[in-house]
Protein backbone atom coordinates (compact mmCIF):
# COMPACT_ATOMS: atom_id res chain seq x y z
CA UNK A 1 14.71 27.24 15.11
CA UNK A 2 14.42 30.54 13.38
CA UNK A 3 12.03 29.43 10.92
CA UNK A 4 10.09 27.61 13.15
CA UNK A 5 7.21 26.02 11.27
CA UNK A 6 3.32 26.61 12.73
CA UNK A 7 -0.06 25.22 12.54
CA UNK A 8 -3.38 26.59 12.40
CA UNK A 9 -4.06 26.37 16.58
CA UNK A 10 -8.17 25.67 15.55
CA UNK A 11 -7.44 22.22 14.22
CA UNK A 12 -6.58 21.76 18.13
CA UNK A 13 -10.85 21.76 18.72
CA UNK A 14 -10.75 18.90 17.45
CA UNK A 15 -8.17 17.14 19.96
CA UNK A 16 -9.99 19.18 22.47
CA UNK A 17 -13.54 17.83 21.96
CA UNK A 18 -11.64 13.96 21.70
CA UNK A 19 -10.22 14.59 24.80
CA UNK A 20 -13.27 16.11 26.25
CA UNK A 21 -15.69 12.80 25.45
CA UNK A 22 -13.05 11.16 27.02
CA UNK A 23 -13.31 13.23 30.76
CA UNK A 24 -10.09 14.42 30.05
CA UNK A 25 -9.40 18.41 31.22
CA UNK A 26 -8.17 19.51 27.33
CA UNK A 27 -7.53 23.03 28.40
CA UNK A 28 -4.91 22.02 30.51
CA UNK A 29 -2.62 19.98 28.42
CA UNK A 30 -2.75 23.55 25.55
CA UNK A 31 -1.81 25.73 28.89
CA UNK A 32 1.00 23.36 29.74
CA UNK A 33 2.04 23.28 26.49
CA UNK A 34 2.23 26.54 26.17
CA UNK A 35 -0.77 27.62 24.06
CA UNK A 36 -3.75 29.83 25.34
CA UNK A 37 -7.13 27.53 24.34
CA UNK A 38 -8.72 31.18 23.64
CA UNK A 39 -6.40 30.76 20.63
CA UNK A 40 -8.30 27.50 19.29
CA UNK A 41 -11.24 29.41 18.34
CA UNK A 42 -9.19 32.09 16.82
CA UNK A 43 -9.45 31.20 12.70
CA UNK A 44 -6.12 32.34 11.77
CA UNK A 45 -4.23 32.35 15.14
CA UNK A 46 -1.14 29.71 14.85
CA UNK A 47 0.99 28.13 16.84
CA UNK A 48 4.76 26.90 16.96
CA UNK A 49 5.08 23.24 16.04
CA UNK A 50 7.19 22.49 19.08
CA UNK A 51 4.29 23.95 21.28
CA UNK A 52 2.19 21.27 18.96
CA UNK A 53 4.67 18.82 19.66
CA UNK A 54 4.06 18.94 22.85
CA UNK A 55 0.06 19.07 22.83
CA UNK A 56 0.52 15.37 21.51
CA UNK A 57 3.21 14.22 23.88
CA UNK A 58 1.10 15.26 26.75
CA UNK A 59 -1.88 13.93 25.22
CA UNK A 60 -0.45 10.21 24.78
CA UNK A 61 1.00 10.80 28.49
CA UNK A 62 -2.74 11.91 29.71
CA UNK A 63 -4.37 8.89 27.46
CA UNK A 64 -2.06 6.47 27.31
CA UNK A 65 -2.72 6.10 23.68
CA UNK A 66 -0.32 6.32 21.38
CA UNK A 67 -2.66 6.19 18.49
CA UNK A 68 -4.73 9.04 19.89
CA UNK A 69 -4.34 11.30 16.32
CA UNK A 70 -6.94 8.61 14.81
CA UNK A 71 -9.20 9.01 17.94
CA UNK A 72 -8.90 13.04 17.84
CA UNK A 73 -9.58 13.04 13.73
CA UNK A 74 -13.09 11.69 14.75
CA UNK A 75 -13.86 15.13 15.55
CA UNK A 76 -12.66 17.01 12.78
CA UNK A 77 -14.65 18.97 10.34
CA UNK A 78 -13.70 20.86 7.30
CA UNK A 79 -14.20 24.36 9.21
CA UNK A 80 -11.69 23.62 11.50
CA UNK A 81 -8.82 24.34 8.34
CA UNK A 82 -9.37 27.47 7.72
CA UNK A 83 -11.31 27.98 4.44
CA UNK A 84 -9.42 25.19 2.83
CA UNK A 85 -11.57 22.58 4.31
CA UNK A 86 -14.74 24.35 2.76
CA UNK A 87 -13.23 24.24 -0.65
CA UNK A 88 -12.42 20.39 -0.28
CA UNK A 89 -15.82 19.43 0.15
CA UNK A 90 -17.11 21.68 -3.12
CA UNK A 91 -14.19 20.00 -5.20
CA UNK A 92 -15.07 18.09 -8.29
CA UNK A 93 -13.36 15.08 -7.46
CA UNK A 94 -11.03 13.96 -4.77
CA UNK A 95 -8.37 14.94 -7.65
CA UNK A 96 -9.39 18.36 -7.58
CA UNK A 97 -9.24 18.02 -3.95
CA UNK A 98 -5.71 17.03 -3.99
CA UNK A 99 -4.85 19.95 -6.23
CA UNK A 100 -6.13 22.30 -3.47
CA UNK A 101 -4.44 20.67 -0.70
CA UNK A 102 -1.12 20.56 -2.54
CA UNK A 103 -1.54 24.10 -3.27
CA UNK A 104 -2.72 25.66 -0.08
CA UNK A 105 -1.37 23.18 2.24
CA UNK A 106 0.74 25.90 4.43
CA UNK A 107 -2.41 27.47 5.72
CA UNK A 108 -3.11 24.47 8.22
CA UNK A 109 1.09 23.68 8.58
CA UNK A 110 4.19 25.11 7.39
CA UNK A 111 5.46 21.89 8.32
CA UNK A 112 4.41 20.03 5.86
CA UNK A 113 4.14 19.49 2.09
CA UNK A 114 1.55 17.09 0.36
CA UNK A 115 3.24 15.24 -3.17
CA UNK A 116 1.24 13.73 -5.42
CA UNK A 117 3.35 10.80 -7.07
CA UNK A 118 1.33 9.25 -9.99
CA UNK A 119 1.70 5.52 -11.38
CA UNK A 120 -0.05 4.24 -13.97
CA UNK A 121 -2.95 2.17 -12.29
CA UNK A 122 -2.60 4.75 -8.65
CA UNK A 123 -1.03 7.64 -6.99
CA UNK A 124 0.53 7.95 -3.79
CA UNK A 125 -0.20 11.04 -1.66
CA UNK A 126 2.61 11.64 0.57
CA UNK A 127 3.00 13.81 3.12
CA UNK A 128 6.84 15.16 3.13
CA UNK A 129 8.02 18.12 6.25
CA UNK A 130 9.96 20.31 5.65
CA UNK A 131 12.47 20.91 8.23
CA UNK A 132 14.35 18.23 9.22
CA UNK A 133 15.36 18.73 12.21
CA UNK A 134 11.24 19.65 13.75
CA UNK A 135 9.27 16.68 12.99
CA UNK A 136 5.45 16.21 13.99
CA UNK A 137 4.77 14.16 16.61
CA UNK A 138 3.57 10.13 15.31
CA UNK A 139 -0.03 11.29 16.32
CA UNK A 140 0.38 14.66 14.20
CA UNK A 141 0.87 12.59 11.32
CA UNK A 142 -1.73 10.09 11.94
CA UNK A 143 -4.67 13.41 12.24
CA UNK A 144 -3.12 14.49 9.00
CA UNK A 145 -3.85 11.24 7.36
CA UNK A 146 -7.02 10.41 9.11
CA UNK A 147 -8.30 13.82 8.18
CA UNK A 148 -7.30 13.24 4.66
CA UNK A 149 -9.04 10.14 4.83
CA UNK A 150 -12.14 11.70 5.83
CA UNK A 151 -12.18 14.43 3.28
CA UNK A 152 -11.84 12.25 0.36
CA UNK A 153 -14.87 9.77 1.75
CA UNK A 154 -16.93 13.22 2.15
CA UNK A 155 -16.82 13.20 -1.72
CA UNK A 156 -16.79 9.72 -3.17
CA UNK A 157 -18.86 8.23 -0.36
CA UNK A 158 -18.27 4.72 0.49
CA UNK A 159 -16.83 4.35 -2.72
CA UNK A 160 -13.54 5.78 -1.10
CA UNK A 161 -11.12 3.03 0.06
CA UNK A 162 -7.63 3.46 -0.18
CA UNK A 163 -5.11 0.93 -1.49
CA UNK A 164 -2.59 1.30 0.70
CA UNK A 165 -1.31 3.54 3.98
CA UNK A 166 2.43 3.92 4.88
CA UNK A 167 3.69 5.49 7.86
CA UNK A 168 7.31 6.18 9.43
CA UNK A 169 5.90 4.97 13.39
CA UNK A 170 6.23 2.02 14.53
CA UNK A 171 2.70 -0.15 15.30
CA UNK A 172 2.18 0.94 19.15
CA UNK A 173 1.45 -2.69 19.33
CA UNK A 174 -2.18 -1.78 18.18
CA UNK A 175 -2.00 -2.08 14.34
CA UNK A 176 -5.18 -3.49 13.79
CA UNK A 177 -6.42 0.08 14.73
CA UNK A 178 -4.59 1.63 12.01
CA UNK A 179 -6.32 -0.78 9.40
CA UNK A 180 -9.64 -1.03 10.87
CA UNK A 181 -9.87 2.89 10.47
CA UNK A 182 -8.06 3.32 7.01
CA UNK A 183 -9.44 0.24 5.66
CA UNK A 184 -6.73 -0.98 4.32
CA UNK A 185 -3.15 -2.47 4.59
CA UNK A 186 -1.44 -0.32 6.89
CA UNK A 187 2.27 -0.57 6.73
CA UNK A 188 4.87 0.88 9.48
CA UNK A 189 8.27 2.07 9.92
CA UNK A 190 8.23 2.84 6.42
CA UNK A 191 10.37 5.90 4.51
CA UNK A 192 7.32 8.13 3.94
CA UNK A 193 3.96 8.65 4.92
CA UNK A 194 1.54 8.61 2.47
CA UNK A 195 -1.64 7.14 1.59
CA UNK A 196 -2.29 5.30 -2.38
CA UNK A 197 -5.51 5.65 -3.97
CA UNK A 198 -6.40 4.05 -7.41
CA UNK A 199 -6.48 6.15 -10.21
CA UNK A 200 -9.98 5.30 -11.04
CA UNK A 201 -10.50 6.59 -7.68
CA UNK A 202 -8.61 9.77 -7.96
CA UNK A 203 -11.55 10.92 -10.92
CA UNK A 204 -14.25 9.92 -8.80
CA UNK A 205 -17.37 12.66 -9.27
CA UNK A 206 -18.37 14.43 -5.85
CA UNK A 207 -22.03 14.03 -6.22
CA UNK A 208 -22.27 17.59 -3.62
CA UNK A 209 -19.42 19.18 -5.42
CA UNK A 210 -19.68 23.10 -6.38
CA UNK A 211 -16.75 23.88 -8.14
CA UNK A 212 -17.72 27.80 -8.77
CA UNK A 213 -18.50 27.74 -5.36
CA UNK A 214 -14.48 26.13 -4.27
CA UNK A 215 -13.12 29.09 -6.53
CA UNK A 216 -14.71 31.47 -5.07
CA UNK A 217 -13.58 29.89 -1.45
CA UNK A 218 -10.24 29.82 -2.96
CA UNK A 219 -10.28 33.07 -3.29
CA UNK A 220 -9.85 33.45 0.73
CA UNK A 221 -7.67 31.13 0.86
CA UNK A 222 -4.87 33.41 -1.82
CA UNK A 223 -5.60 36.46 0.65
CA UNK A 224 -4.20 34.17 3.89
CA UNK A 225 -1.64 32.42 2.08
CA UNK A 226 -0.11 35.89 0.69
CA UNK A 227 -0.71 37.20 4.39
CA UNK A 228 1.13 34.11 5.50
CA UNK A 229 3.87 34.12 3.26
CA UNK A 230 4.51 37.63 3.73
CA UNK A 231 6.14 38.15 7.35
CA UNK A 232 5.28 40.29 9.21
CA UNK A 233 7.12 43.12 12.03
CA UNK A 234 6.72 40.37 14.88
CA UNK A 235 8.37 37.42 13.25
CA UNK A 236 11.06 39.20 12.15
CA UNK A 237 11.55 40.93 15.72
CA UNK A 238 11.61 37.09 17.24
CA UNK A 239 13.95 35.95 14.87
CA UNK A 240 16.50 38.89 16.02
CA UNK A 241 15.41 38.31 19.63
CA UNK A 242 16.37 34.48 19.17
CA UNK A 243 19.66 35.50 17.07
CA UNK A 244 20.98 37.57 20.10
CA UNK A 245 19.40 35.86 23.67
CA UNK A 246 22.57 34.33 24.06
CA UNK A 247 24.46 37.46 24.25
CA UNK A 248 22.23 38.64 26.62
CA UNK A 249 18.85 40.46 26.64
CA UNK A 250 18.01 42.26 23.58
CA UNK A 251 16.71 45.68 24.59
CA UNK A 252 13.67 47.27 22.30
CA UNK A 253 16.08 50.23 20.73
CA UNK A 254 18.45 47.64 20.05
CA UNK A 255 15.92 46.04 18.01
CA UNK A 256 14.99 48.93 16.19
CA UNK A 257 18.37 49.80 15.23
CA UNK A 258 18.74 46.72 13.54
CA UNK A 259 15.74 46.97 11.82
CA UNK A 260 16.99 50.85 10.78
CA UNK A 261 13.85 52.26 11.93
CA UNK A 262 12.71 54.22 15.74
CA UNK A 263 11.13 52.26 18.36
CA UNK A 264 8.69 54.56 18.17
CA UNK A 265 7.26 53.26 14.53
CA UNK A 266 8.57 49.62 15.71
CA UNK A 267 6.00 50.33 18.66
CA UNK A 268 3.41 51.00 16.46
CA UNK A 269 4.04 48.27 13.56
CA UNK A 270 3.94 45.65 16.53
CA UNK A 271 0.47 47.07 17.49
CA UNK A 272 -1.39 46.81 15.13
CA UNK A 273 -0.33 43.09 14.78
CA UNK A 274 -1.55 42.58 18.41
CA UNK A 275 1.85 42.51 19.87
CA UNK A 276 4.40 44.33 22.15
CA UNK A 277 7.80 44.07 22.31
CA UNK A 278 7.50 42.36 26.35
CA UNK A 279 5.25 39.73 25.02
CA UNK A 280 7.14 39.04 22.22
CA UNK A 281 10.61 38.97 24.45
CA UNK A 282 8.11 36.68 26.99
CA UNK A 283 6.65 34.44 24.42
CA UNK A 284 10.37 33.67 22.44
CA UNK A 285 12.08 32.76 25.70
CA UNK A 286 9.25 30.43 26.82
CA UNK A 287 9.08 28.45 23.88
CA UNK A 288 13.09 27.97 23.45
CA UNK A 289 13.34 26.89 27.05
CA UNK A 290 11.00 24.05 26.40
CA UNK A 291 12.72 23.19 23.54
CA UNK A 292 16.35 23.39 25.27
CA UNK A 293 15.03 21.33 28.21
CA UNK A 294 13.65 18.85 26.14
CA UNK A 295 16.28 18.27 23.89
CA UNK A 296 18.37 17.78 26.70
CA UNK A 297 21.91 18.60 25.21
CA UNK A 298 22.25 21.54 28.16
CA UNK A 299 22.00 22.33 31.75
CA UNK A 300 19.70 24.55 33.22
CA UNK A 301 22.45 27.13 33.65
CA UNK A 302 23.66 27.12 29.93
CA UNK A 303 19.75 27.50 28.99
CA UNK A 304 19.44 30.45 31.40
CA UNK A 305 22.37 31.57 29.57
CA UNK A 306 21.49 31.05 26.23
CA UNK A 307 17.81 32.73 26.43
CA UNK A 308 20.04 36.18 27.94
CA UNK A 309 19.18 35.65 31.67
CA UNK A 310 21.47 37.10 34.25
CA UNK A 311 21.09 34.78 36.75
CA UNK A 312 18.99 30.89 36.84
CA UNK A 313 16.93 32.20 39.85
CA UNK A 314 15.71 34.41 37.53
CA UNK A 315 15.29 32.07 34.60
CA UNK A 316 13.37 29.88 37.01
CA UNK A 317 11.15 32.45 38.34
CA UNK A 318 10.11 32.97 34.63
CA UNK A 319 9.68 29.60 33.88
CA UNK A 320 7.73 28.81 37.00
CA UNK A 321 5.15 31.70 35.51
CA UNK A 322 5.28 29.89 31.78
CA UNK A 323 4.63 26.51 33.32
CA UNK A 324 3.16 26.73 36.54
CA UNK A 325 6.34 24.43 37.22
CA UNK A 326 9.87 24.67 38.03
CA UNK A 327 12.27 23.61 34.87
CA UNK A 328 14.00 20.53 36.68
CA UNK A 329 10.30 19.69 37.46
CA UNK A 330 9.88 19.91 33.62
CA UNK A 331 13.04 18.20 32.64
CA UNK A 332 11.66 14.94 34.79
CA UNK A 333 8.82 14.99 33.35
CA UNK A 334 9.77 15.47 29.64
CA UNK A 335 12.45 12.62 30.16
CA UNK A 336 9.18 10.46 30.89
CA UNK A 337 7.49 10.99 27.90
CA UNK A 338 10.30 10.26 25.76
CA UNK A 339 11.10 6.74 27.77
């Protein structure tokens, strides 16, 4: 949980506009899942993969369709992914392609890695995550792929069908979906997810392809990465703040201390990144008690406890402002999406 992985939060326009053609109120599944849409037209705002999590498990819930990732990657265009997506499309070859994606992969999720395993006749790009224990939902997975799909047809054209797809879900009971959109055999509950593309396909020219043009993009993409890579006051204030909730609430000087610095020039750090200490406190406790509800293993009293609140009326006073509901209201309903 301290590492907690993110995601680039304007990838969500996409879901949003899917949901959106489909009369469905998009704003209000990000609110209830704890994300701001303001954020979604931020370029470099993120968001905690639990809080993405539960974008998708809302979205299935508000749908009914559990294959909604394929129906939200309809929407998706390359400026959605930061400058990454610009670069893809003036790539040489979906090779080339692959070679950016591998590299900057972390600006659109930490959660994720993209492997490039190479046969003789094809190679299988496979999508690996990287903490085990905070896995995308089965729809996050199929945007990733679907996207992918999309951004190698947006250089080789129709000439772009994949061999084979392979993902760790189950069907849904609507697997002709899967292969209708891929094109392809489409095989679930397998050990990876990845999608295999013939090498002859791999070295495919991109007849729009600028490849001065993706190094220069590139060159954006090194500044966020190092930004991203590099973390900043605010994360490391949440990760103390999540460290010590359960020994009760972590006052700003006790912060600073253990950062050996004042709260004066902590004040001032976390300003200039946007942030105050109260917001930070705010935003930390909000997302745990999601994740503590959902997961189930506690009562409401231990959570209190274990996000540092003196009492549960207070805890759910505080969650009632996060989620406009009360948390046994929220347990319910989480225990519904996972049956």
């Amino acid at each position: 949980m301290l590492e907690e992985p993110t995601t680039l939060t304007s990838l969500g326009i996409s879901l949003q506009q899917a949901l959106r053609a489909d009369g469905i109120d998009g704003n209000a599944i990000f609110l209830e899942s704890g994300i701001d849409p303001a954020l979604l037209k931020e370029a470099e705002a993120r968001a905690p993969l639990t809080q993405i999590q539960e974008v998708w498990r809302r979205t299935v819930a508000a749908t009914g369709d559990p294959a909604y990732g394929l129906v939200a990657a309809r929407h998706h265009r390359p400026s959605l992914s930061h400058a990454l997506g610009q670069s893809i499309q003036a790539s040489a070859s979906i090779a080339d392609a692959i070679n950016r994606m591998q590299r900057y992969n972390k600006i659109v999720s930490t959660a994720s890695q993209l492997r490039l395993v190479l046969d003789r006749d094809f190679a299988d790009v496979v999508l690996a995550f990287t903490h085990a224990e905070i896995r995308p939902q089965p729809q996050g997975v199929d945007f990733m792929l679907a996207a992918m799909h999309t951004a190698f047809r947006t250089i080789a054209g129709d000439a772009f069908v994949p061999l084979r797809v392979t993902v760790a879900h189950p069907d849904f009971g609507v697997a002709e979906r899967y292969r209708a959109y891929f094109g392809c055999d489409v095989r679930f509950d397998s050990e990876v997810d990845s999608m295999r593309i013939s090498n002859v396909t791999l070295e495919l020219p991109n007849a729009y392809g600028n490849p001065e043009l993706a190094l220069q993009i590139d060159r954006i993409s090194d500044r966020y990465l190092e930004k991203l890579e590099t973390p900043g006051v605010s994360y490391r204030v949440q990760t103390i703040i999540q460290q010590a909730l359960p020994s009760g609430e972590l006052t700003q000087g006790e912060v600073a201390r253990r950062m050996n610095r004042s709260v004066s020039s902590l004040r001032r750090d976390l300003d200039k990144e946007g942030m105050t200490y109260k917001a930070l406190l705010d935003r930390t406790r909000a997302t745990l008690a999601r994740a503590y509800i959902r997961e189930g293993r506690h009562s409401l009293t231990q959570v209190a406890y274990l996000l540092g609140f003196s009492d549960q009326a207070n805890f759910t006073r505080a969650f009632r402002r996060w989620t406009q509901m009360a948390p046994s209201e929220f347990s319910r309903q989480a225990a519904q999406m996972e049956s």
